[in-house]
PDB file of N, CA and C in Angstrom:
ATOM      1  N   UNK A   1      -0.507 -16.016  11.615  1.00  0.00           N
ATOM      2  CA  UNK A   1      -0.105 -14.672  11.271  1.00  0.00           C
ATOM      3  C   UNK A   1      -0.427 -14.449   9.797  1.00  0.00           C
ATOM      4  N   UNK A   2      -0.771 -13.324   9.478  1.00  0.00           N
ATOM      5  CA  UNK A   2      -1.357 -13.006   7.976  1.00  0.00           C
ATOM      6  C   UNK A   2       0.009 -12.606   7.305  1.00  0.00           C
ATOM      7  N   UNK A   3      -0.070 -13.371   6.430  1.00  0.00           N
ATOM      8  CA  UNK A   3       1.504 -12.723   5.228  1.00  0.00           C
ATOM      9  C   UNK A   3       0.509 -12.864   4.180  1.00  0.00           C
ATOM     10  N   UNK A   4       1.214 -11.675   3.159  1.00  0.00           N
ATOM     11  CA  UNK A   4       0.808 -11.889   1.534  1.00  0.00           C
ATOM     12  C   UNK A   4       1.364 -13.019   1.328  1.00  0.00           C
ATOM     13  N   UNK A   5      -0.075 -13.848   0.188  1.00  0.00           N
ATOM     14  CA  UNK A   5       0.245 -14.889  -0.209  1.00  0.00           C
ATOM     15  C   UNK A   5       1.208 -14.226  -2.002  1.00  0.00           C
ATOM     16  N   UNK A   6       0.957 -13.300  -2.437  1.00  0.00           N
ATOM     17  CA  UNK A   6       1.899 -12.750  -3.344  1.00  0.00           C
ATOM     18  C   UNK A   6       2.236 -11.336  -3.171  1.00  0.00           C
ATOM     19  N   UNK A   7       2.975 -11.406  -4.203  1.00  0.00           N
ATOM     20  CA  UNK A   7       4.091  -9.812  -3.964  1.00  0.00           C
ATOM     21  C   UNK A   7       3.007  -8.329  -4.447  1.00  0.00           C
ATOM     22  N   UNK A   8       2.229  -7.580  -4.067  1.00  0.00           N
ATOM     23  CA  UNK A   8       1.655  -6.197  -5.054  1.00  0.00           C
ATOM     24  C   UNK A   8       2.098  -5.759  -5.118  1.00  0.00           C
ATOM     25  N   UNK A   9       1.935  -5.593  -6.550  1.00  0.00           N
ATOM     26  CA  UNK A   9       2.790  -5.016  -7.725  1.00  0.00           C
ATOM     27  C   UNK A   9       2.932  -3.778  -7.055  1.00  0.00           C
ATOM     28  N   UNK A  10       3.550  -2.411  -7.293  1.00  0.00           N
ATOM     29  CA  UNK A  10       3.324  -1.207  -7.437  1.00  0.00           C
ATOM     30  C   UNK A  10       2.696  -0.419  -8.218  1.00  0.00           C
ATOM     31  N   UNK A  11       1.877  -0.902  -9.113  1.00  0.00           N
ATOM     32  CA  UNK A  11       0.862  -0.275  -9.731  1.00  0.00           C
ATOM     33  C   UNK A  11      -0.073  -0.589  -8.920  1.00  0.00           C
ATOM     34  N   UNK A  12      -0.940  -1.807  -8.654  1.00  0.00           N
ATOM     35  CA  UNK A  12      -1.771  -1.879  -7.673  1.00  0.00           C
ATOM     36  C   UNK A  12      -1.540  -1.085  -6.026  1.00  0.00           C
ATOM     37  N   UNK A  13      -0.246  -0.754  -5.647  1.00  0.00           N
ATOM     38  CA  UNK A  13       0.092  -0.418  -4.458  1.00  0.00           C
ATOM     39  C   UNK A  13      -0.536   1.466  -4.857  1.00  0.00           C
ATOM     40  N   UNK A  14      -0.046   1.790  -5.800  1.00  0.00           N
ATOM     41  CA  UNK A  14      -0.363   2.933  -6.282  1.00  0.00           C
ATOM     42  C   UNK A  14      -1.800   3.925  -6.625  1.00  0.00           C
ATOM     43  N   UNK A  15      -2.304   2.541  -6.988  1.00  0.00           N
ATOM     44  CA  UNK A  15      -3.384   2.423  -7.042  1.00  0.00           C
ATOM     45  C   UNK A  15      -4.821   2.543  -5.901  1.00  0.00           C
ATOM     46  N   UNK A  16      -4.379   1.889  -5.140  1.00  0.00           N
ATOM     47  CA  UNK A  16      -4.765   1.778  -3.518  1.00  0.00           C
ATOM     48  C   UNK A  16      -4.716   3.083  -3.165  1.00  0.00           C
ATOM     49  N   UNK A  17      -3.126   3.957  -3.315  1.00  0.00           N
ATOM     50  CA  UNK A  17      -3.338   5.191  -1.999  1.00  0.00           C
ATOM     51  C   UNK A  17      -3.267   6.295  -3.125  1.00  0.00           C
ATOM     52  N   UNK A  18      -3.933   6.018  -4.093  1.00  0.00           N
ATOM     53  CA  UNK A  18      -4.207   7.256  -4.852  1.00  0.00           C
ATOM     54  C   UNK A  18      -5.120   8.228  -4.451  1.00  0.00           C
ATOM     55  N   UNK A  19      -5.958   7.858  -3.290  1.00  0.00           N
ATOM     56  CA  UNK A  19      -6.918   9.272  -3.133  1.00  0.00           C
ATOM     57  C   UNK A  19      -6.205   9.087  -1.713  1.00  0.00           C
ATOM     58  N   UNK A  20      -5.232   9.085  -1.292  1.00  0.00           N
ATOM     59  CA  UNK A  20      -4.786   9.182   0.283  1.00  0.00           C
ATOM     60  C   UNK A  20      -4.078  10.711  -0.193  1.00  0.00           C
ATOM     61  N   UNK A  21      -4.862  11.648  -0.017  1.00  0.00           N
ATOM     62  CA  UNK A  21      -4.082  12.885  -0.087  1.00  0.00           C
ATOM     63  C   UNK A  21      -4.851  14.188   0.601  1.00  0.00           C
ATOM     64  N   UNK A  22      -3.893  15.200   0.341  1.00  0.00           N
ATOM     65  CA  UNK A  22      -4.290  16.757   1.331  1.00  0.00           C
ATOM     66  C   UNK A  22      -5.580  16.764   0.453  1.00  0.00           C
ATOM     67  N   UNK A  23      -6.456  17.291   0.681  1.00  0.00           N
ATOM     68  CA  UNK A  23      -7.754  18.149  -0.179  1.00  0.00           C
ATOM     69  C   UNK A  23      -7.613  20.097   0.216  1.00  0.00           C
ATOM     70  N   UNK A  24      -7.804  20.401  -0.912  1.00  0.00           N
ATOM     71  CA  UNK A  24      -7.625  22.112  -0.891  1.00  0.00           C
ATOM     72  C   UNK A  24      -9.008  22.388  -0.576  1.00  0.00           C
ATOM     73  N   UNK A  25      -9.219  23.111   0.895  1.00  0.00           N
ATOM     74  CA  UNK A  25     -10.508  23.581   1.080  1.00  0.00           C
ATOM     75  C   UNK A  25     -10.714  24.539   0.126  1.00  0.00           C
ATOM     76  N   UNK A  26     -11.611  24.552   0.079  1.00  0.00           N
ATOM     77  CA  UNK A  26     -12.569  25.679  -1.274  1.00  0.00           C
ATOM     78  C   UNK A  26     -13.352  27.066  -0.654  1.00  0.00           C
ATOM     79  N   UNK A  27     -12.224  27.773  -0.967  1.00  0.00           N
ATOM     80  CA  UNK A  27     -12.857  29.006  -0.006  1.00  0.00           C
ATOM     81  C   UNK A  27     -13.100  30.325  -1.023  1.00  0.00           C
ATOM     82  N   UNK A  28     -13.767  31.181  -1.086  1.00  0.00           N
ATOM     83  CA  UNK A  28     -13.871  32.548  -1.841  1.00  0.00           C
ATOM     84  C   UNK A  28     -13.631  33.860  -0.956  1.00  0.00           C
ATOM     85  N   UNK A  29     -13.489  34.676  -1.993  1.00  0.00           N
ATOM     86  CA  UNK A  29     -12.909  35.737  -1.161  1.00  0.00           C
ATOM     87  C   UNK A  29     -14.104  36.532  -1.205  1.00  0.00           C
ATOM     88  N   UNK A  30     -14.540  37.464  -0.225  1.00  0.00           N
ATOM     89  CA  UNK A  30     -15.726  37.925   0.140  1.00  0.00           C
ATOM     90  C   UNK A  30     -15.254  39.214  -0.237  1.00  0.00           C
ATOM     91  N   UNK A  31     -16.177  39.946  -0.893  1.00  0.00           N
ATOM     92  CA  UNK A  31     -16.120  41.229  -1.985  1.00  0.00           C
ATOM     93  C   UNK A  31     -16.280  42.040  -0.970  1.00  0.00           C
ATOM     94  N   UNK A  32     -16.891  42.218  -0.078  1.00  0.00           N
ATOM     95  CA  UNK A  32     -17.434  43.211   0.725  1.00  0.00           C
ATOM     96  C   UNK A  32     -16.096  43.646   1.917  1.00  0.00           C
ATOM     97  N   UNK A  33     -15.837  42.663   2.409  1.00  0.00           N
ATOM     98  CA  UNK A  33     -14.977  42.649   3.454  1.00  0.00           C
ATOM     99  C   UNK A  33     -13.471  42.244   3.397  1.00  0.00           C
ATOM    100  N   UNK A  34     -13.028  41.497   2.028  1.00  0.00           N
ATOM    101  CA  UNK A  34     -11.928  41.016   1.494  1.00  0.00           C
ATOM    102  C   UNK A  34     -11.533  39.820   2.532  1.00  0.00           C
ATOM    103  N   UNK A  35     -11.818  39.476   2.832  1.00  0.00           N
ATOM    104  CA  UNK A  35     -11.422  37.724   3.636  1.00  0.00           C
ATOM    105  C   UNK A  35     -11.324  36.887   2.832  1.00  0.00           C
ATOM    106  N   UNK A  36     -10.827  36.021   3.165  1.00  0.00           N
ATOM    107  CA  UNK A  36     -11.507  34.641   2.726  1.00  0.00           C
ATOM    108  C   UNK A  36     -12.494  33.892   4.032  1.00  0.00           C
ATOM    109  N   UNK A  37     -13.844  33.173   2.728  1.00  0.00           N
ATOM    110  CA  UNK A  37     -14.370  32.466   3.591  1.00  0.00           C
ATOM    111  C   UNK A  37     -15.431  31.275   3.237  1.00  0.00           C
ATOM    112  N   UNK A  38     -15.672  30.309   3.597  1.00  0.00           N
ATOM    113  CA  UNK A  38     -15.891  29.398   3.390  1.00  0.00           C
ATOM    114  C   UNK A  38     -17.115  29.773   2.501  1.00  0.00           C
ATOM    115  N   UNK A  39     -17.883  29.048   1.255  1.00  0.00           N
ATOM    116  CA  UNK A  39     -19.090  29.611   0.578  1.00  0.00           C
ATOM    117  C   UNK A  39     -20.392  28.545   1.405  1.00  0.00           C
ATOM    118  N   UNK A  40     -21.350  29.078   1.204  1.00  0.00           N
ATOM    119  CA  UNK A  40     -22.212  28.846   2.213  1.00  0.00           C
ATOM    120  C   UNK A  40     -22.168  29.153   4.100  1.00  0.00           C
ATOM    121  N   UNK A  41     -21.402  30.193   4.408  1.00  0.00           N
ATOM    122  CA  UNK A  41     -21.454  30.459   5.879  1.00  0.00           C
ATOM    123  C   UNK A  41     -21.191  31.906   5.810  1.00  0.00           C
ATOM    124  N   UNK A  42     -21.492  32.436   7.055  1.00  0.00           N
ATOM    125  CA  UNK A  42     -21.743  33.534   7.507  1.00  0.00           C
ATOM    126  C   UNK A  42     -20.536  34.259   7.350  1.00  0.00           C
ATOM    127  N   UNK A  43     -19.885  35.015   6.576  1.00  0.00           N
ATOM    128  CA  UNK A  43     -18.547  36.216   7.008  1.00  0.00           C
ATOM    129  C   UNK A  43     -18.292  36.223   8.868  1.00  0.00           C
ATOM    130  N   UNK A  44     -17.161  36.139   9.084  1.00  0.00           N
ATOM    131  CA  UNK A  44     -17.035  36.742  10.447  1.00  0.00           C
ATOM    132  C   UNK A  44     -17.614  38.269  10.937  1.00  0.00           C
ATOM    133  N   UNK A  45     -18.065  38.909   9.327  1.00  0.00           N
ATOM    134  CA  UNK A  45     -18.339  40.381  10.483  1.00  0.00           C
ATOM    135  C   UNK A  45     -19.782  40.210  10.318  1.00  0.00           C
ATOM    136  N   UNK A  46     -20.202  38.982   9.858  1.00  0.00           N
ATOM    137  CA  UNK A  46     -21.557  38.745   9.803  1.00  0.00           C
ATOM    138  C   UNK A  46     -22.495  39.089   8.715  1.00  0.00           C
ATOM    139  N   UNK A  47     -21.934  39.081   7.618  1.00  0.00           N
ATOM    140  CA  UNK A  47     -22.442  39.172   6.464  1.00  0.00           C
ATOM    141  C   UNK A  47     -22.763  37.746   5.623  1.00  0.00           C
ATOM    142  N   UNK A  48     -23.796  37.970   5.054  1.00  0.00           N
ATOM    143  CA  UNK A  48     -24.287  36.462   3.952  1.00  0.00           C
ATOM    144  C   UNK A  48     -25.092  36.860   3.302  1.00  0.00           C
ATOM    145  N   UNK A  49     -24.490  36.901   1.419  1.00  0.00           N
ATOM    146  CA  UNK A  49     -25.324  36.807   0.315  1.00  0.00           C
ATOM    147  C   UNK A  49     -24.964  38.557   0.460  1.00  0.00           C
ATOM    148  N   UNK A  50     -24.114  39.630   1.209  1.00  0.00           N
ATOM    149  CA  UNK A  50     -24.837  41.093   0.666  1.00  0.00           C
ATOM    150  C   UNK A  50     -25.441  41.258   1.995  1.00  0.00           C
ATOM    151  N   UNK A  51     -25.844  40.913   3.044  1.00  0.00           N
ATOM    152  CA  UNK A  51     -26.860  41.524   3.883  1.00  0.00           C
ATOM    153  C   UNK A  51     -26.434  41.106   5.299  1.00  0.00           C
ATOM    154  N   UNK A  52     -26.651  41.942   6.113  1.00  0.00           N
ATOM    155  CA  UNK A  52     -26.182  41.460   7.645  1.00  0.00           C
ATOM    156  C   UNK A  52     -27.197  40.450   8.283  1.00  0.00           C
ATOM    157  N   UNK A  53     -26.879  40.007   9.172  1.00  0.00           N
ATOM    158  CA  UNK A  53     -27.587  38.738   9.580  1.00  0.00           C
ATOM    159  C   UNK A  53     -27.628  38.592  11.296  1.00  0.00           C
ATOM    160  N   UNK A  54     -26.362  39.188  11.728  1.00  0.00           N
ATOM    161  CA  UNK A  54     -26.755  39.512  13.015  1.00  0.00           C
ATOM    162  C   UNK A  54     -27.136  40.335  13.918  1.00  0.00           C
TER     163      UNK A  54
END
């Protein structure tokens, strides 16, 4: 059976799950239509960059 052969510290423990966290998606608000929406994709009413697309 695997046991620690010593005690980690809590700085090292801290250390470890320092990027274990939420991430804030990165979204902009679309001038045209006022949404929010992801940058690089299509608006839901189908707008990208200013211009319709579908």
């Amino acid at each position: 059976m695997a046991t620690p052969a010593h005690r980690t510290s809590k700085t090292k423990k801290r250390m470890r799950r320092g990027h274990i966290k939420l991430n804030v998606p990165n979204v902009r608000l679309d001038p045209a239509t006022g949404e929010y929406t992801l940058p690089h994709h299509v608006s839901p009413s189908g707008q990208y960059k200013g211009r319709s697309v579908k």
